[in-house]
N, C-alpha and C. Protein backbone atom coordinates (compact mmCIF):
# COMPACT_ATOMS: atom_id res chain seq x y z
N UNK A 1 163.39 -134.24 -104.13
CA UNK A 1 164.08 -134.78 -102.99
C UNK A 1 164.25 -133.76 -101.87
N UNK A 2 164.39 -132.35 -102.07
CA UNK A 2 164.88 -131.57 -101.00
C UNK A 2 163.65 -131.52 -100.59
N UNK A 3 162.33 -131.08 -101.28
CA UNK A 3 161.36 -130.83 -100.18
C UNK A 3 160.71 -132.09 -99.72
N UNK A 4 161.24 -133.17 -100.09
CA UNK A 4 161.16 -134.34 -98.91
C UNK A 4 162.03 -134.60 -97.75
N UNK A 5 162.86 -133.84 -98.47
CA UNK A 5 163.70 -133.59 -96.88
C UNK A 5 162.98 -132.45 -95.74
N UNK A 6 163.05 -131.67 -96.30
CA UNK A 6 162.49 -130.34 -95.61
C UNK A 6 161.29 -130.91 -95.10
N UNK A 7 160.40 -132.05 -95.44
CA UNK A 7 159.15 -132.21 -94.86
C UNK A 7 159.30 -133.44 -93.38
N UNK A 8 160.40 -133.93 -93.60
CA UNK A 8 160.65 -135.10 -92.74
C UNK A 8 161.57 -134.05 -91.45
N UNK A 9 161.90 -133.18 -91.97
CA UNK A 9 162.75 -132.77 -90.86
C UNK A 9 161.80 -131.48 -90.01
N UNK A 10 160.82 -131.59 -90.76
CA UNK A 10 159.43 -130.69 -90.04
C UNK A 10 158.85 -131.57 -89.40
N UNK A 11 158.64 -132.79 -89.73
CA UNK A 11 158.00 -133.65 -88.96
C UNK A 11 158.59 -134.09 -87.98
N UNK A 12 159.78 -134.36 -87.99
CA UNK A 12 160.65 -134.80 -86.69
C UNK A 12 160.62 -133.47 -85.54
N UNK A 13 160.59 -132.07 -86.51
CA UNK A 13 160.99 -130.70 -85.58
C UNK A 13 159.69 -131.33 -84.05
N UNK A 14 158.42 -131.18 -84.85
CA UNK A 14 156.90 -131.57 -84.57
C UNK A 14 156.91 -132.62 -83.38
N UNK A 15 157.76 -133.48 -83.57
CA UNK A 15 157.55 -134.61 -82.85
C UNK A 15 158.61 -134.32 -81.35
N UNK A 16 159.31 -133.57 -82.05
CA UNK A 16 160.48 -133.37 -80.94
C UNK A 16 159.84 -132.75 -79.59
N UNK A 17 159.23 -131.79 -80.20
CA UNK A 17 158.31 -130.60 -80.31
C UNK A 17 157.09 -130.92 -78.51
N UNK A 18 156.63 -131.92 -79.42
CA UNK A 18 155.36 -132.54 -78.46
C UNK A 18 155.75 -133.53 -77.37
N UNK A 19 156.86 -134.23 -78.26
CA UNK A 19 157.56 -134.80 -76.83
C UNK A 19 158.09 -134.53 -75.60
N UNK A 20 158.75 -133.09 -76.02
CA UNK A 20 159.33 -132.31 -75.02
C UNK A 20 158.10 -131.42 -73.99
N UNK A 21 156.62 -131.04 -74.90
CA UNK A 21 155.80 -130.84 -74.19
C UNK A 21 154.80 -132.32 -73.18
N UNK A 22 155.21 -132.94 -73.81
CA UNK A 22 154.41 -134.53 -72.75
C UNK A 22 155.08 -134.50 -71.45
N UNK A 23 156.81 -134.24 -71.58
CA UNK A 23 157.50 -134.15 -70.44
C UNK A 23 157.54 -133.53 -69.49
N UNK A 24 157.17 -132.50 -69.79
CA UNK A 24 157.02 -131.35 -69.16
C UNK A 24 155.94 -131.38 -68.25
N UNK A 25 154.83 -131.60 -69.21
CA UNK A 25 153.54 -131.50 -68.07
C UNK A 25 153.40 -132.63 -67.40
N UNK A 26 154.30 -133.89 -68.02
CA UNK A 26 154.13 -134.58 -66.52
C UNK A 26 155.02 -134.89 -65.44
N UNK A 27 156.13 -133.83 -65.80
CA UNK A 27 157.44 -133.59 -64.59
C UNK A 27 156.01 -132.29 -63.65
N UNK A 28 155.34 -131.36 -64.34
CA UNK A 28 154.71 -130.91 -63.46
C UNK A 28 153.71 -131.33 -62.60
N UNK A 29 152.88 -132.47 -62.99
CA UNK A 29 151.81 -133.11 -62.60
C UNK A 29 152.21 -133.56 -61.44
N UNK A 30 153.66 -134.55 -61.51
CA UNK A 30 154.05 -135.28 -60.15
C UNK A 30 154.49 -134.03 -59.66
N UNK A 31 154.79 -132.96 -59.77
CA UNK A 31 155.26 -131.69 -58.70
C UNK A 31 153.71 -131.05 -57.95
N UNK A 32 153.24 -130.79 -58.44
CA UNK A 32 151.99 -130.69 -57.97
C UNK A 32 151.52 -131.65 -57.51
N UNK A 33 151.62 -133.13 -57.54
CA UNK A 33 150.96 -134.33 -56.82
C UNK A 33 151.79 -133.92 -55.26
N UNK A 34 153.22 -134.08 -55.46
CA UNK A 34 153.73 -133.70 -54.08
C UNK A 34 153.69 -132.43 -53.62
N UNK A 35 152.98 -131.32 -53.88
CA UNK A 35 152.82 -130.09 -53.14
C UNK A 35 150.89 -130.85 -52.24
N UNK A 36 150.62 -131.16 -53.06
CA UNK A 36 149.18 -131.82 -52.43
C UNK A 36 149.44 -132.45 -51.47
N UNK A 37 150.44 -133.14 -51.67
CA UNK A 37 151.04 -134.14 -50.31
C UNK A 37 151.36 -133.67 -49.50
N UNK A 38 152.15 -132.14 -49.54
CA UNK A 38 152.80 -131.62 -48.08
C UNK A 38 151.70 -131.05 -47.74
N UNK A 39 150.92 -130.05 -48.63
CA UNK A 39 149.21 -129.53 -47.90
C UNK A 39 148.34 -130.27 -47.20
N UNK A 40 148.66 -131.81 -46.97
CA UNK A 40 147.77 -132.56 -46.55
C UNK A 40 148.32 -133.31 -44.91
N UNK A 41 149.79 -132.46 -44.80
CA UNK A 41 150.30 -132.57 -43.58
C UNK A 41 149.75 -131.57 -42.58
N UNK A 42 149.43 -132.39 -41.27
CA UNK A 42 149.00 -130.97 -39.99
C UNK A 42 150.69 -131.17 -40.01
N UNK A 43 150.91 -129.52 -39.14
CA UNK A 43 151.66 -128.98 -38.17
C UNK A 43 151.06 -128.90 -37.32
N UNK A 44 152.22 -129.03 -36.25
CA UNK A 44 151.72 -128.83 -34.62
C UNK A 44 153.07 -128.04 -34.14
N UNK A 45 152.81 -126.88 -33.44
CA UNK A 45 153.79 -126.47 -32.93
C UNK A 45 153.95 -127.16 -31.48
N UNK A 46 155.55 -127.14 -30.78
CA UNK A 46 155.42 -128.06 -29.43
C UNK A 46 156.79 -126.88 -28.83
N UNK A 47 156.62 -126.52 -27.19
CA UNK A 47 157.20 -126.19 -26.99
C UNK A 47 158.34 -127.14 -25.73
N UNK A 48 159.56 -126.89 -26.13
CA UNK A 48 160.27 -128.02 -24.87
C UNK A 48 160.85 -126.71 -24.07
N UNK A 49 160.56 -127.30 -22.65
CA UNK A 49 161.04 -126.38 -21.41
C UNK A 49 161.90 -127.37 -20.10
N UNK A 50 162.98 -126.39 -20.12
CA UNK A 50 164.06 -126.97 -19.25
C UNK A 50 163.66 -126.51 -17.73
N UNK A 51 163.34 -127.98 -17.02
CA UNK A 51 162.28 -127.90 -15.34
C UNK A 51 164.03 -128.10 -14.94
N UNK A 52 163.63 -128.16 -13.29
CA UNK A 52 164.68 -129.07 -12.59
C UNK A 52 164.74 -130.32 -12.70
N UNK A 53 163.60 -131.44 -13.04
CA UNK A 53 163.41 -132.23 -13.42
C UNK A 53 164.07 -133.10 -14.66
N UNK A 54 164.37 -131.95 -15.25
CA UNK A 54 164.51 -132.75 -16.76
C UNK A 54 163.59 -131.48 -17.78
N UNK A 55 163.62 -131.98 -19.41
CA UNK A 55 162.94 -131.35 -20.29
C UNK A 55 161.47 -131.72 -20.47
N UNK A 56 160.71 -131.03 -20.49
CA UNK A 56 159.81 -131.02 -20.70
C UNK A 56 158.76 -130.68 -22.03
N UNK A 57 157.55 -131.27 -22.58
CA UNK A 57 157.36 -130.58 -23.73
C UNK A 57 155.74 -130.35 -23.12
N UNK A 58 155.18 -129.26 -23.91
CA UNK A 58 154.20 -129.42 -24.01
C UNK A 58 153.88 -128.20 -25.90
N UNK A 59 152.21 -128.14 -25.46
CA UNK A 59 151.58 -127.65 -26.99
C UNK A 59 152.47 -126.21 -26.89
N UNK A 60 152.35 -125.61 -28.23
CA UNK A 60 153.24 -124.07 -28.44
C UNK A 60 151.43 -123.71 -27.53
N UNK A 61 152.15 -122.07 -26.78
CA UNK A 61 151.09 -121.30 -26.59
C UNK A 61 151.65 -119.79 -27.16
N UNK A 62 150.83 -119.01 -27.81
CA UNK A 62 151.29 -117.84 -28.19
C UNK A 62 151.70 -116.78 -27.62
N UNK A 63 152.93 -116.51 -27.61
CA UNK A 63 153.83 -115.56 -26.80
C UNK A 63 154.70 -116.44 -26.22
N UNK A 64 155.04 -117.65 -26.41
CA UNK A 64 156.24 -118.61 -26.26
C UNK A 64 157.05 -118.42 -27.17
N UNK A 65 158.87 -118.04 -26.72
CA UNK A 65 159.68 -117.81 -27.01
C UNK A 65 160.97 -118.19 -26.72
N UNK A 66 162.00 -118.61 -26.83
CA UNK A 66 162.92 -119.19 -26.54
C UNK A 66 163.60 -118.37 -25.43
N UNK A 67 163.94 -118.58 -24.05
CA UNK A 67 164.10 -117.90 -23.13
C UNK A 67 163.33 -117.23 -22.05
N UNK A 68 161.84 -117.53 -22.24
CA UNK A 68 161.06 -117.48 -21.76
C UNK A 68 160.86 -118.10 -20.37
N UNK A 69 160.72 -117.47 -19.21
CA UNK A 69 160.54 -118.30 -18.29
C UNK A 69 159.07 -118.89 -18.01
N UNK A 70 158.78 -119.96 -17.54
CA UNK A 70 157.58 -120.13 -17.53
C UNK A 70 157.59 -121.25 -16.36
N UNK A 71 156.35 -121.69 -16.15
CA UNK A 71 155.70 -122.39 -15.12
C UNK A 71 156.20 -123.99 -15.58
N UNK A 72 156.74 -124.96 -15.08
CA UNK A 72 157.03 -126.16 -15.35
C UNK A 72 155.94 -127.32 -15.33
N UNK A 73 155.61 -127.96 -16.59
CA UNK A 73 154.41 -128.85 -16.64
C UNK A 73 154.31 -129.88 -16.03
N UNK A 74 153.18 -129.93 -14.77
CA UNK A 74 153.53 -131.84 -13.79
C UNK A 74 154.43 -131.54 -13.06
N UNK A 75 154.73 -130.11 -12.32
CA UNK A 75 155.67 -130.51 -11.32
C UNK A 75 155.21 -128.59 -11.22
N UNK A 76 156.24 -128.38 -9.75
CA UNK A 76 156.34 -127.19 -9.14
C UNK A 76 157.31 -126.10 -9.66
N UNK A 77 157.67 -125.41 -9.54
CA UNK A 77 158.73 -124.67 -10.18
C UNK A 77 158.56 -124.22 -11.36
N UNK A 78 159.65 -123.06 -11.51
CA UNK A 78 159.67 -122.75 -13.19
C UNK A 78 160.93 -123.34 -13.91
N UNK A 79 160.93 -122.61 -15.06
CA UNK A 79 161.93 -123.23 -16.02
C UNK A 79 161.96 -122.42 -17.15
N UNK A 80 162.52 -122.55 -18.51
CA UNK A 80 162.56 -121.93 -19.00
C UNK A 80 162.74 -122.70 -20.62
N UNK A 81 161.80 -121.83 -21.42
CA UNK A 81 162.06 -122.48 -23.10
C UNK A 81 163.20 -122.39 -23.61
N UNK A 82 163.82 -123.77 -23.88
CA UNK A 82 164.86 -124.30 -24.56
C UNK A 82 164.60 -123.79 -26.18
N UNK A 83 163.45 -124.50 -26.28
CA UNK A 83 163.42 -124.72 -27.71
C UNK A 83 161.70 -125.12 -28.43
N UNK A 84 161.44 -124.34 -29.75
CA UNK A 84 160.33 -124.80 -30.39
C UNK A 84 160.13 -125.50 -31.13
N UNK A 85 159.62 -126.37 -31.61
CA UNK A 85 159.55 -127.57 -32.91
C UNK A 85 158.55 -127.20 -33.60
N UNK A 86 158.34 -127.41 -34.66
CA UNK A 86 156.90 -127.85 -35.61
C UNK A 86 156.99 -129.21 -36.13
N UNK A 87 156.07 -130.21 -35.32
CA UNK A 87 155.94 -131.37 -36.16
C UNK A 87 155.17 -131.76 -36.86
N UNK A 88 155.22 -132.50 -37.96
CA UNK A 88 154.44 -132.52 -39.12
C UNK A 88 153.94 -134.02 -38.57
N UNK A 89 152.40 -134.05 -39.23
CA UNK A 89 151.98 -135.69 -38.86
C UNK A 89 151.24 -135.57 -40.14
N UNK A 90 151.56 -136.91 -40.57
CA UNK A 90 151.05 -137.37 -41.82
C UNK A 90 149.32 -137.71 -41.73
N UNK A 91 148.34 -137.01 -42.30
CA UNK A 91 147.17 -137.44 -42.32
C UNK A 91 146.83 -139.09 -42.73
N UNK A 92 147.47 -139.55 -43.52
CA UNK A 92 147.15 -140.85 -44.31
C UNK A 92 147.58 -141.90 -43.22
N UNK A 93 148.85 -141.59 -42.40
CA UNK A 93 149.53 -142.48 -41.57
C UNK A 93 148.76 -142.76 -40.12
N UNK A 94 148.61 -141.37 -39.61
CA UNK A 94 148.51 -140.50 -38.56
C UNK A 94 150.03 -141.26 -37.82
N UNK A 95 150.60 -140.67 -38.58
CA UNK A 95 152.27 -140.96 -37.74
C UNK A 95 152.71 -139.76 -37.80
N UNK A 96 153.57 -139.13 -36.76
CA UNK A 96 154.37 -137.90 -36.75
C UNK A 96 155.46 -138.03 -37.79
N UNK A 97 155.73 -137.45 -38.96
CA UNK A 97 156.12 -137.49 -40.34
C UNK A 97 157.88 -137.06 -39.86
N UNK A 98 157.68 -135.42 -39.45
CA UNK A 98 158.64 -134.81 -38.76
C UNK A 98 159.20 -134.13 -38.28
N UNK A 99 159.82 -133.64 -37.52
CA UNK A 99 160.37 -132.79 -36.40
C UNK A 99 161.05 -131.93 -36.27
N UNK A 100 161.19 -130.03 -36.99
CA UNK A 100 162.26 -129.71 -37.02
C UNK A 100 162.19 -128.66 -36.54
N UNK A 101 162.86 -128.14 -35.69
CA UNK A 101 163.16 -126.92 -34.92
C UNK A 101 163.29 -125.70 -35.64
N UNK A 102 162.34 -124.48 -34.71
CA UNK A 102 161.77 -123.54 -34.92
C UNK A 102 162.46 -122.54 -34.30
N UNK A 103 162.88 -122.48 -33.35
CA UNK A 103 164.06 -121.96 -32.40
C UNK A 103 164.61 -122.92 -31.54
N UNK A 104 165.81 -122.58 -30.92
CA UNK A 104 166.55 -123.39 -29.79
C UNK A 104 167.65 -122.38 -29.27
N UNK A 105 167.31 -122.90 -28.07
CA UNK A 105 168.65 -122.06 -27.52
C UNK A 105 169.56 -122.78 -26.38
N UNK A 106 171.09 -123.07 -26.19
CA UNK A 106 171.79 -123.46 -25.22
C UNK A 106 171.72 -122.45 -23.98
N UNK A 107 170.89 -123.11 -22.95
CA UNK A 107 171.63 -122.11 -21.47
C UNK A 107 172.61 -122.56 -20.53
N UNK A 108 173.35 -121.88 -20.25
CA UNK A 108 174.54 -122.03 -19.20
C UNK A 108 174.12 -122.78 -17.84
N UNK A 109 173.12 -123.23 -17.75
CA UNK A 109 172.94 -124.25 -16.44
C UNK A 109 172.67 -125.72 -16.85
């Protein structure tokens, strides 16, 4: 009787065992399904600039920085970077996914 015990409670150890490994690799599988998913998002950097007009956005250009003065897009005058975004657009959708700020800054005018 005992080493029918001892054999059932090896077999359960076993089963426990493999179950807990099934779980595992497929709590990782869907983690890796959604890292594939965010790799398959573009970024776009966008910069918004405060005209006399109103805000303005256009594409990031490199050496854009928050406080930056610069030339105002569609109109005369300068202005100056408020703020940077990176938006994400979904390849599968082609919808802009989403929007979250990279720098920002409040100015006193």
């Amino acid at each position: 009787m005992a080493g029918e015990a001892e054999q059932i409670i090896q077999v359960l150890g076993i089963l426990l065992a493999a179950g807990a490994a099934i779980y595992l690799m497929a709590r990782q599988a869907k983690q890796i399904e959604e890292m594939q998913k965010r790799l398959q998002r573009k970024v776009k950097r966008v910069t918004i600039i405060q005209c006399a007009e109103g805000t303005r956005k256009r594409d990031f250009q490199e050496g854009d920085y928050v406080g930056l003065k610069v030339n105002c897009p569609g109109e005369e005058g300068e202005g100056y970077i408020i703020a940077i975004y990176a938006e994400e657009e979904d390849h599968e959708k082609g919808k802009k996914a989403e929007s979250r700020p990279l720098a920002t800054l409040t100015l006193p005018f």
